[in-house]
PDB file of N, CA and C in Angstrom:
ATOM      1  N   UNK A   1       0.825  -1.189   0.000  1.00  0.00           N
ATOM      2  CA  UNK A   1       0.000   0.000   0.000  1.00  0.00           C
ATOM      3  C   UNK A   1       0.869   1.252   0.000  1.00  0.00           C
ATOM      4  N   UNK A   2       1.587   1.203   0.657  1.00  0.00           N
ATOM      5  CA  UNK A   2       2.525   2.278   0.492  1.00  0.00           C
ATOM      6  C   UNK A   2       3.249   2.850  -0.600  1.00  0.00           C
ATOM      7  N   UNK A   3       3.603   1.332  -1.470  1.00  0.00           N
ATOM      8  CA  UNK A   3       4.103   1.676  -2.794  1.00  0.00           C
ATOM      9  C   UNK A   3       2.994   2.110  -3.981  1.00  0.00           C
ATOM     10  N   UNK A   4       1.923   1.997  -3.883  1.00  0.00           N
ATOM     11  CA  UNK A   4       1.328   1.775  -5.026  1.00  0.00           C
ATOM     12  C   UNK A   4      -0.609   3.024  -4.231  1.00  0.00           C
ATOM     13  N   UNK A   5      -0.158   3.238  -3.235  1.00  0.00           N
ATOM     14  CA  UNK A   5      -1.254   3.586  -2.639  1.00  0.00           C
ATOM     15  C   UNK A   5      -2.591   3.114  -2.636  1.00  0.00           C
ATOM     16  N   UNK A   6      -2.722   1.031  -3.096  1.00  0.00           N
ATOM     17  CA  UNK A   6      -3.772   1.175  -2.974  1.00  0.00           C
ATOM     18  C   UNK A   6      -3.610   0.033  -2.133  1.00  0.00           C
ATOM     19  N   UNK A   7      -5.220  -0.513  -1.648  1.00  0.00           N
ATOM     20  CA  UNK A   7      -4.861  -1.853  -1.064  1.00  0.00           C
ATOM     21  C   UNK A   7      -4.879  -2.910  -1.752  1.00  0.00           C
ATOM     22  N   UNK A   8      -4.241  -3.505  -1.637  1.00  0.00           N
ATOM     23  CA  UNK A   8      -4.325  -5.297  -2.379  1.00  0.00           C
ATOM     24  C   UNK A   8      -5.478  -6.412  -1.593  1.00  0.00           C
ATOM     25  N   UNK A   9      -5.872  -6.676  -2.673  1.00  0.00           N
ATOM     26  CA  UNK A   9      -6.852  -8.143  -2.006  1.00  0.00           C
ATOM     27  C   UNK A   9      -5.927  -9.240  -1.774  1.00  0.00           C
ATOM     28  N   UNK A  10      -5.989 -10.040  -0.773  1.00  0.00           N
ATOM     29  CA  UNK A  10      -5.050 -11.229  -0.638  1.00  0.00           C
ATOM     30  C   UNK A  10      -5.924 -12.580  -0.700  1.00  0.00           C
ATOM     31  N   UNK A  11      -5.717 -13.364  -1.685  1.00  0.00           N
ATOM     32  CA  UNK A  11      -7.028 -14.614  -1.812  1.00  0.00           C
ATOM     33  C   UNK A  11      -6.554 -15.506  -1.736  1.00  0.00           C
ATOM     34  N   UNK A  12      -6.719 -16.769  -1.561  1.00  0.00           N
ATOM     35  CA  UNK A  12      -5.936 -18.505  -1.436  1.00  0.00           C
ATOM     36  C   UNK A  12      -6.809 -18.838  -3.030  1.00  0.00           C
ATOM     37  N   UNK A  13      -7.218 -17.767  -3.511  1.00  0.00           N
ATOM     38  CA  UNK A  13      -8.388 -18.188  -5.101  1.00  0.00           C
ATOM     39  C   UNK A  13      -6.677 -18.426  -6.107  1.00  0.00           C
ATOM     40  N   UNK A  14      -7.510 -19.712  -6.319  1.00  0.00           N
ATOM     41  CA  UNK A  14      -6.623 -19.787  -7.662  1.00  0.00           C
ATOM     42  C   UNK A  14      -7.326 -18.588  -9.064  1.00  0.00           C
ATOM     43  N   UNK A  15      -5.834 -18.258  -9.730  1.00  0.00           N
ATOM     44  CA  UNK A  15      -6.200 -17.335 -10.803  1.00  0.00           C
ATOM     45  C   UNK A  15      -6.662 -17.827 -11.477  1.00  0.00           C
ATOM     46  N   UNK A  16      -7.750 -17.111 -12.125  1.00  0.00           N
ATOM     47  CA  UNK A  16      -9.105 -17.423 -13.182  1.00  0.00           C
ATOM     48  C   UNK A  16     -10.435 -17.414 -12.511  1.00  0.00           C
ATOM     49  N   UNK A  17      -9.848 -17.824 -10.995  1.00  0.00           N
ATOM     50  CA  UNK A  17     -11.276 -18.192 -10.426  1.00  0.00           C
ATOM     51  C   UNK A  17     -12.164 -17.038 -10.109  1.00  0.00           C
ATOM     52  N   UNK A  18     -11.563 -15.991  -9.462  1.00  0.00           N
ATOM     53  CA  UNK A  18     -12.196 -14.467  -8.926  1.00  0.00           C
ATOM     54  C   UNK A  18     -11.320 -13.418  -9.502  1.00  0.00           C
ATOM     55  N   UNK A  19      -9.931 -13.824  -9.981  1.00  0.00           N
ATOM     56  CA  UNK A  19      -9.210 -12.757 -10.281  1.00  0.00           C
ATOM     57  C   UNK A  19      -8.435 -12.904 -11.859  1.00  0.00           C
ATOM     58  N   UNK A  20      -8.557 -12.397 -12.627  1.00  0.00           N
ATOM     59  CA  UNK A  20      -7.258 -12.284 -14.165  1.00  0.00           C
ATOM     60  C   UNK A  20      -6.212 -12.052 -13.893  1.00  0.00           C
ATOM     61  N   UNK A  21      -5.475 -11.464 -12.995  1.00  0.00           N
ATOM     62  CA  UNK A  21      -4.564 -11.052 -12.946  1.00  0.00           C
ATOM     63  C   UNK A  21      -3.619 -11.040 -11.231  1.00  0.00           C
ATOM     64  N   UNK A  22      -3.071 -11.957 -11.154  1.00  0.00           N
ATOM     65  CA  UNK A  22      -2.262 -12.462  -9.366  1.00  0.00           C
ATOM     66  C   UNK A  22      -1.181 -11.864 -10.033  1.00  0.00           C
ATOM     67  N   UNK A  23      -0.770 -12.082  -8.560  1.00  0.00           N
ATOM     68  CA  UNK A  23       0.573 -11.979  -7.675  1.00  0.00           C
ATOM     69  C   UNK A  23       1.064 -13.536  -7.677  1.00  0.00           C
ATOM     70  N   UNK A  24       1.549 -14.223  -7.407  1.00  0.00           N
ATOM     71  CA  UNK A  24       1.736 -15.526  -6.812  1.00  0.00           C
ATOM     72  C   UNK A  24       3.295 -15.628  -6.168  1.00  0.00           C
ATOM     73  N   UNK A  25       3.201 -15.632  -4.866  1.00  0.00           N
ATOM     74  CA  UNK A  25       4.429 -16.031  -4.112  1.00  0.00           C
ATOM     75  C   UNK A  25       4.325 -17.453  -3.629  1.00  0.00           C
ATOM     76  N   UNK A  26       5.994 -18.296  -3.689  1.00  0.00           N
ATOM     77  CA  UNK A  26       5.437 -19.487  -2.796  1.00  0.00           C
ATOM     78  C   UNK A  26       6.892 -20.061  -3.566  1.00  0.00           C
ATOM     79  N   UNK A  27       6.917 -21.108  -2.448  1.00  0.00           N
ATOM     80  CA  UNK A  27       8.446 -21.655  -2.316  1.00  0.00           C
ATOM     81  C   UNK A  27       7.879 -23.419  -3.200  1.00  0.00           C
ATOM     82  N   UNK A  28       9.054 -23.369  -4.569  1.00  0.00           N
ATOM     83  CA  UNK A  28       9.077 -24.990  -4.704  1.00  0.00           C
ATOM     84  C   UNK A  28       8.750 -25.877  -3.442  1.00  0.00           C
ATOM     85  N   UNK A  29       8.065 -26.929  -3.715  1.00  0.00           N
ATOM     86  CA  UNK A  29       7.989 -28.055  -3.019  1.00  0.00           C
ATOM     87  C   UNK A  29       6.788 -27.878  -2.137  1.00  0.00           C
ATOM     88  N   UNK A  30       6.627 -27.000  -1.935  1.00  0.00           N
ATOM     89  CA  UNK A  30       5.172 -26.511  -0.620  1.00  0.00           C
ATOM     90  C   UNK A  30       4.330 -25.511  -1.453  1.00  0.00           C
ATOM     91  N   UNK A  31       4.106 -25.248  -2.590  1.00  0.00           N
ATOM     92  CA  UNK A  31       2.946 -24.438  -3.011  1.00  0.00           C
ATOM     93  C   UNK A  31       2.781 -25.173  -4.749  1.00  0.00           C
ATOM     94  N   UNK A  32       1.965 -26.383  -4.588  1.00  0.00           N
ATOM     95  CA  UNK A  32       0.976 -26.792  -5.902  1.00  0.00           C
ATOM     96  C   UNK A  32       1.302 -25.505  -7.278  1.00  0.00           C
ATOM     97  N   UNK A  33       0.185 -24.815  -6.661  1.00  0.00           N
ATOM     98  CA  UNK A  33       0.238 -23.412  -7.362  1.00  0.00           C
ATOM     99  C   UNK A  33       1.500 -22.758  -8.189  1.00  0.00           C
ATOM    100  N   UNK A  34       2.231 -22.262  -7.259  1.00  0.00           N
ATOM    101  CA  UNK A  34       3.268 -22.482  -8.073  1.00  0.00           C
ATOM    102  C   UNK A  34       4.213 -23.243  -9.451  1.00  0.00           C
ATOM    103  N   UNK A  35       4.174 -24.277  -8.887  1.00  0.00           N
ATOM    104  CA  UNK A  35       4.865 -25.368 -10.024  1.00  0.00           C
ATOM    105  C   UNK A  35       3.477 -25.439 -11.184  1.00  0.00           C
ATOM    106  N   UNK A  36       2.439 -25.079 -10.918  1.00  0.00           N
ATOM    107  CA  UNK A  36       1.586 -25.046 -12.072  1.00  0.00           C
ATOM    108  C   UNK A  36       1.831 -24.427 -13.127  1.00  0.00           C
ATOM    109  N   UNK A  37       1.975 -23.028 -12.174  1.00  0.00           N
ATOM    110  CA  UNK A  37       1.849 -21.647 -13.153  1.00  0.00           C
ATOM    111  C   UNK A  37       3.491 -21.463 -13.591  1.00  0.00           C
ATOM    112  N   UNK A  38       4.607 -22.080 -13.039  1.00  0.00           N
ATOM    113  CA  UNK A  38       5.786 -22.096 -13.449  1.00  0.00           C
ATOM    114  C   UNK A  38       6.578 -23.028 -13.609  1.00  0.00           C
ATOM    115  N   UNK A  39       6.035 -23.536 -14.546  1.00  0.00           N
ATOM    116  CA  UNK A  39       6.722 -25.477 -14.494  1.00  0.00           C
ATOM    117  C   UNK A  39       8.134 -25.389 -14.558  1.00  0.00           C
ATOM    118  N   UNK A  40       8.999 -24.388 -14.912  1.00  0.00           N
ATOM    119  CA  UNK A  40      10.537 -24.091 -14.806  1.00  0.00           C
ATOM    120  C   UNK A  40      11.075 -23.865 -13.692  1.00  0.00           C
ATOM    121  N   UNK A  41       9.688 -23.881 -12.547  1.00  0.00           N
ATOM    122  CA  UNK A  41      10.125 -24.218 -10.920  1.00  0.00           C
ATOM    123  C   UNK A  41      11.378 -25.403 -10.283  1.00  0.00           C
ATOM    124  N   UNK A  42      11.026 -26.351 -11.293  1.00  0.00           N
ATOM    125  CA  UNK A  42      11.587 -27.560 -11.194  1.00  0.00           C
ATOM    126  C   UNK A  42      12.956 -27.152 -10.682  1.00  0.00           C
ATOM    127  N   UNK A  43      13.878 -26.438 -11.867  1.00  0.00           N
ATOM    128  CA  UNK A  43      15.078 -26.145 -11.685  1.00  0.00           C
ATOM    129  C   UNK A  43      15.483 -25.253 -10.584  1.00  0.00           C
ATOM    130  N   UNK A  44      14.638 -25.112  -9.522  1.00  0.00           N
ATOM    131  CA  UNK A  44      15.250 -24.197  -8.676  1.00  0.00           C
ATOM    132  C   UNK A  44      14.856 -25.773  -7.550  1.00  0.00           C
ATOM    133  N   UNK A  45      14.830 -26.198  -7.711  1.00  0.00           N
ATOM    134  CA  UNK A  45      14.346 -27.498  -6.602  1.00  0.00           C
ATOM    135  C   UNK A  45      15.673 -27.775  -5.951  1.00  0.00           C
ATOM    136  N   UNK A  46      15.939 -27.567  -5.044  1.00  0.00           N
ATOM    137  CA  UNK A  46      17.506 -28.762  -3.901  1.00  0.00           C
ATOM    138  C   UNK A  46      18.391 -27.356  -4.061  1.00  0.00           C
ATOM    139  N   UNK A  47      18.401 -26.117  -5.114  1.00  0.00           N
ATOM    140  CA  UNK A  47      19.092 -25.675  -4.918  1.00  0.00           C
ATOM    141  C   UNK A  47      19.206 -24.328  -3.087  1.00  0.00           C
ATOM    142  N   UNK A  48      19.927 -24.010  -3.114  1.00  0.00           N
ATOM    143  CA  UNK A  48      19.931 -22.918  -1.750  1.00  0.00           C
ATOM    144  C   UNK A  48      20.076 -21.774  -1.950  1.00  0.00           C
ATOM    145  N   UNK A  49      18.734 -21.132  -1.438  1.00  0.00           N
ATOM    146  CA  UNK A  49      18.627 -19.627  -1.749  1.00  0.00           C
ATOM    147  C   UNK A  49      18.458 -18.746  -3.740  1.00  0.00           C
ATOM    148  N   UNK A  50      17.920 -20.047  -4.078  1.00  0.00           N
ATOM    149  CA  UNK A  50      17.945 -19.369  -5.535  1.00  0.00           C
ATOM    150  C   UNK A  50      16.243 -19.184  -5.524  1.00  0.00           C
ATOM    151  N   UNK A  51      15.892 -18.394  -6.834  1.00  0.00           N
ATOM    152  CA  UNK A  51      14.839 -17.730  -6.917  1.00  0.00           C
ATOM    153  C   UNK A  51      14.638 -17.311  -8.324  1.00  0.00           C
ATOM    154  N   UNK A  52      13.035 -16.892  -9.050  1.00  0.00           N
ATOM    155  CA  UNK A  52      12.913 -16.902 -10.059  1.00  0.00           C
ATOM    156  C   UNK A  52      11.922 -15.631  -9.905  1.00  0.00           C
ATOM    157  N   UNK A  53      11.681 -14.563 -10.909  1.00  0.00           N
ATOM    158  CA  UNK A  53      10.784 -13.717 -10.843  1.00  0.00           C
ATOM    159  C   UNK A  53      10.566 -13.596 -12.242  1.00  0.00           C
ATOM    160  N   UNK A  54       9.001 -14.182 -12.732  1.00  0.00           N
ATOM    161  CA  UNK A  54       8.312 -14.011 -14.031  1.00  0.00           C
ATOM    162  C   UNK A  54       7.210 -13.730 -14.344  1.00  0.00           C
ATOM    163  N   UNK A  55       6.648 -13.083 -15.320  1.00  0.00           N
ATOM    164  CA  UNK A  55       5.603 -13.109 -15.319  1.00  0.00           C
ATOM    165  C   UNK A  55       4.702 -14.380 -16.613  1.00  0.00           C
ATOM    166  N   UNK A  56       4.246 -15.156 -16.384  1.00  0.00           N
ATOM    167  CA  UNK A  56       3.431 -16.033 -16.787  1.00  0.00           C
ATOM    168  C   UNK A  56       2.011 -15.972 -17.444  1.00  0.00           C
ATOM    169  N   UNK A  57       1.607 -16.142 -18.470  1.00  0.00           N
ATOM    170  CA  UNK A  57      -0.231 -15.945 -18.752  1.00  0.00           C
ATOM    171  C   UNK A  57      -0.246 -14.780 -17.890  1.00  0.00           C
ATOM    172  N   UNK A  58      -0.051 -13.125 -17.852  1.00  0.00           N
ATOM    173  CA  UNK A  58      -0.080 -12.121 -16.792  1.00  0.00           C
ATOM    174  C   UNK A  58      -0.544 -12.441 -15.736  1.00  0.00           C
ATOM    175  N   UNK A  59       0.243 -13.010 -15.062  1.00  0.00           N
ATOM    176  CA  UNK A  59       0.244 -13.387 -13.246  1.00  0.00           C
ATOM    177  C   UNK A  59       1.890 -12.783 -13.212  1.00  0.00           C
ATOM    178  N   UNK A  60       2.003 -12.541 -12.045  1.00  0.00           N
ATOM    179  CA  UNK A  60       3.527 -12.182 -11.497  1.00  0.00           C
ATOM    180  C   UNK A  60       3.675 -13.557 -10.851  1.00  0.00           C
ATOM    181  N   UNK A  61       4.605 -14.493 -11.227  1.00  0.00           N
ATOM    182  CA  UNK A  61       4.811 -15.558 -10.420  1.00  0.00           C
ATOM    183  C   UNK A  61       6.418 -14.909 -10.070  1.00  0.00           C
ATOM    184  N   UNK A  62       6.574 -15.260  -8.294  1.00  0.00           N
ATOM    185  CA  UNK A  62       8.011 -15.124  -7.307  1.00  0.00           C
ATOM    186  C   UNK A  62       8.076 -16.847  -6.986  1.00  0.00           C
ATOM    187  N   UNK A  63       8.914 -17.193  -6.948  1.00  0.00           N
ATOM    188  CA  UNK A  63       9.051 -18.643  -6.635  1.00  0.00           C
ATOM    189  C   UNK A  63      10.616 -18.264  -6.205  1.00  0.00           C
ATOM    190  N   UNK A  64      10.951 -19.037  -4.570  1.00  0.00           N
ATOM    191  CA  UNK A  64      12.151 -19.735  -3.988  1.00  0.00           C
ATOM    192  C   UNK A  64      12.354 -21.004  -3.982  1.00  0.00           C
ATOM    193  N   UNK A  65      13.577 -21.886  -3.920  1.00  0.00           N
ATOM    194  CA  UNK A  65      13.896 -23.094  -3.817  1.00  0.00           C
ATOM    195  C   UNK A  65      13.668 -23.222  -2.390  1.00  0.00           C
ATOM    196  N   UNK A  66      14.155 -22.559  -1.295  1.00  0.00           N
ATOM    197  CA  UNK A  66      13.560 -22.507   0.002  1.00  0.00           C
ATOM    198  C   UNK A  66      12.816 -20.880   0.686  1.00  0.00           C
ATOM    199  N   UNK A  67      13.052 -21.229   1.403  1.00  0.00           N
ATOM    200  CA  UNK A  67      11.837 -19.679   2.097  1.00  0.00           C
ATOM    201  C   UNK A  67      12.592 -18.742   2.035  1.00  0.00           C
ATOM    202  N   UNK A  68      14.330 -18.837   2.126  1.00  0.00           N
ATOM    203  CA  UNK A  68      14.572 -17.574   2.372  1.00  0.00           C
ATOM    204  C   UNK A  68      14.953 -16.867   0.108  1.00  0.00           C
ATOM    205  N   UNK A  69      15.049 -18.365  -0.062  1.00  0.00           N
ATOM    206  CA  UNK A  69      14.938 -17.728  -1.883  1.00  0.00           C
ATOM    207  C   UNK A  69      13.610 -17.167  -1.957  1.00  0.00           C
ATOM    208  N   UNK A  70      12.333 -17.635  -1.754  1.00  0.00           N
ATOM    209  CA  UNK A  70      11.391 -16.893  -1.755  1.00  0.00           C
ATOM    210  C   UNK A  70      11.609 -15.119  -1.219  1.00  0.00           C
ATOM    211  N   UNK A  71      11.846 -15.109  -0.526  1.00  0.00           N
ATOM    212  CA  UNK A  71      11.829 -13.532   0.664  1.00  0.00           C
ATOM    213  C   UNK A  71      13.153 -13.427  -0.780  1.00  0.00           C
ATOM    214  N   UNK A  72      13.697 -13.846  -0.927  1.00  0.00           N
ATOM    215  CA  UNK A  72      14.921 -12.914  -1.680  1.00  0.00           C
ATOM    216  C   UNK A  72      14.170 -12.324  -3.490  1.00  0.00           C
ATOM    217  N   UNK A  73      13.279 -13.856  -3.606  1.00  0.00           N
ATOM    218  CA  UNK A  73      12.389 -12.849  -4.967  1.00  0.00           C
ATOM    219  C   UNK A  73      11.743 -11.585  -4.629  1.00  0.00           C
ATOM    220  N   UNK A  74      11.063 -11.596  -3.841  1.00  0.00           N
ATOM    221  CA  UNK A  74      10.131 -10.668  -3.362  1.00  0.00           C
ATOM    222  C   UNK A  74      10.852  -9.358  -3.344  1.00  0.00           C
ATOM    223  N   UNK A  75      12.336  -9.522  -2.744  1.00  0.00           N
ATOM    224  CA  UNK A  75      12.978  -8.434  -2.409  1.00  0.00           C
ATOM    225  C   UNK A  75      13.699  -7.690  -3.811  1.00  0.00           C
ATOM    226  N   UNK A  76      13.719  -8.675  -4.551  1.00  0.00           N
ATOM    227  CA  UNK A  76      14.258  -8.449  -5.476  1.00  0.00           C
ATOM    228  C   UNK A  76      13.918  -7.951  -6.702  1.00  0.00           C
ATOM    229  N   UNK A  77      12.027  -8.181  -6.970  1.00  0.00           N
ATOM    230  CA  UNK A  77      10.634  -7.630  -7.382  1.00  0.00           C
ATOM    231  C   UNK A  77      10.906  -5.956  -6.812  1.00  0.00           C
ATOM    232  N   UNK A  78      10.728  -6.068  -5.354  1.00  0.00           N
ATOM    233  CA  UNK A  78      10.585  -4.440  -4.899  1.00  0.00           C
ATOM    234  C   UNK A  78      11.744  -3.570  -5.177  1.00  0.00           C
ATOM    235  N   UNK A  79      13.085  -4.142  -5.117  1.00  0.00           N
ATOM    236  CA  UNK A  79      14.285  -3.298  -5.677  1.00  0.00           C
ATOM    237  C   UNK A  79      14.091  -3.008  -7.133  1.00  0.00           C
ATOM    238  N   UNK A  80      14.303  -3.980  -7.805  1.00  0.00           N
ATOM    239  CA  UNK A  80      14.535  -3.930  -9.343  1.00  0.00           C
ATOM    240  C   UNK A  80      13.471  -3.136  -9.957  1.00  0.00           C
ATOM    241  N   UNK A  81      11.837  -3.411  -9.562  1.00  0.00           N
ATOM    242  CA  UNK A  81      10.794  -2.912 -10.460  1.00  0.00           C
ATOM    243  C   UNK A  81       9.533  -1.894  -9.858  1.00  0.00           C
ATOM    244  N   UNK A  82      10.425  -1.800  -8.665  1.00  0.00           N
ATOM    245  CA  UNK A  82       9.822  -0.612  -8.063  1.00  0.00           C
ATOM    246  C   UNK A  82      10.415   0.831  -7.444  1.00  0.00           C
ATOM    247  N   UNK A  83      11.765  -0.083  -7.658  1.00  0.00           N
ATOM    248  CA  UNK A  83      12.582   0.967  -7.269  1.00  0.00           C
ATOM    249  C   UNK A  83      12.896   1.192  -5.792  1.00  0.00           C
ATOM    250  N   UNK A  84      12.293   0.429  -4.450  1.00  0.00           N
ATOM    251  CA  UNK A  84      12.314   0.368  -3.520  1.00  0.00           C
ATOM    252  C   UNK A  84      13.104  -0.116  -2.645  1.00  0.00           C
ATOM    253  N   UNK A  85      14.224   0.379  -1.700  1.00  0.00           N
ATOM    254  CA  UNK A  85      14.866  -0.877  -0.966  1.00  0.00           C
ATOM    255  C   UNK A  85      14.010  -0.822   0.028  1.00  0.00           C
ATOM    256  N   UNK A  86      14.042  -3.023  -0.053  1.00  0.00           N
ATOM    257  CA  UNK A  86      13.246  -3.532   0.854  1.00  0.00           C
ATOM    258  C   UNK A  86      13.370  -3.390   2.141  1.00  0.00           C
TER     259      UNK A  86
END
């Protein structure tokens, strides 16, 4: 909200269902979702601290190999394309 001044809806809805257009965060191995919408998830699997930021069918998919690669896409979304340090 701060960046963008508005609020975001936060849903467990898979995209298509209520929304055209997600966000999707979530770490290989523990989010379905993910590896759906980014089947090139695979390759970040066993590795440590790696991370992928794409956009897919317009969804923003962030995907980590573990939690802290996740938190490092995210961070890396708000530096690079917002201009923000996290």
């Amino acid at each position: 909200q701060k960046i963008t001044g508005r609020t975001l809806t936060v849903s467990t809805a898979k995209p298509g269902q209520h929304y055209q257009r997600a966000v999707l965060i979530g770490t290989v191995g523990q989010s379905a979702l993910i590896e759906q919408h980014l089947p090139e998830s695979r390759r970040l699997a066993g590795r440590w601290e790696a991370y992928q930021v794409q956009t897919v069918n317009g969804n923003l998919v962030m995907a980590g190999s573990d939690e802290r690669g996740t938190m490092f896409a995210v961070y890396h979304f708000i530096e690079q394309y917002l201009g923000v340090d996290p």
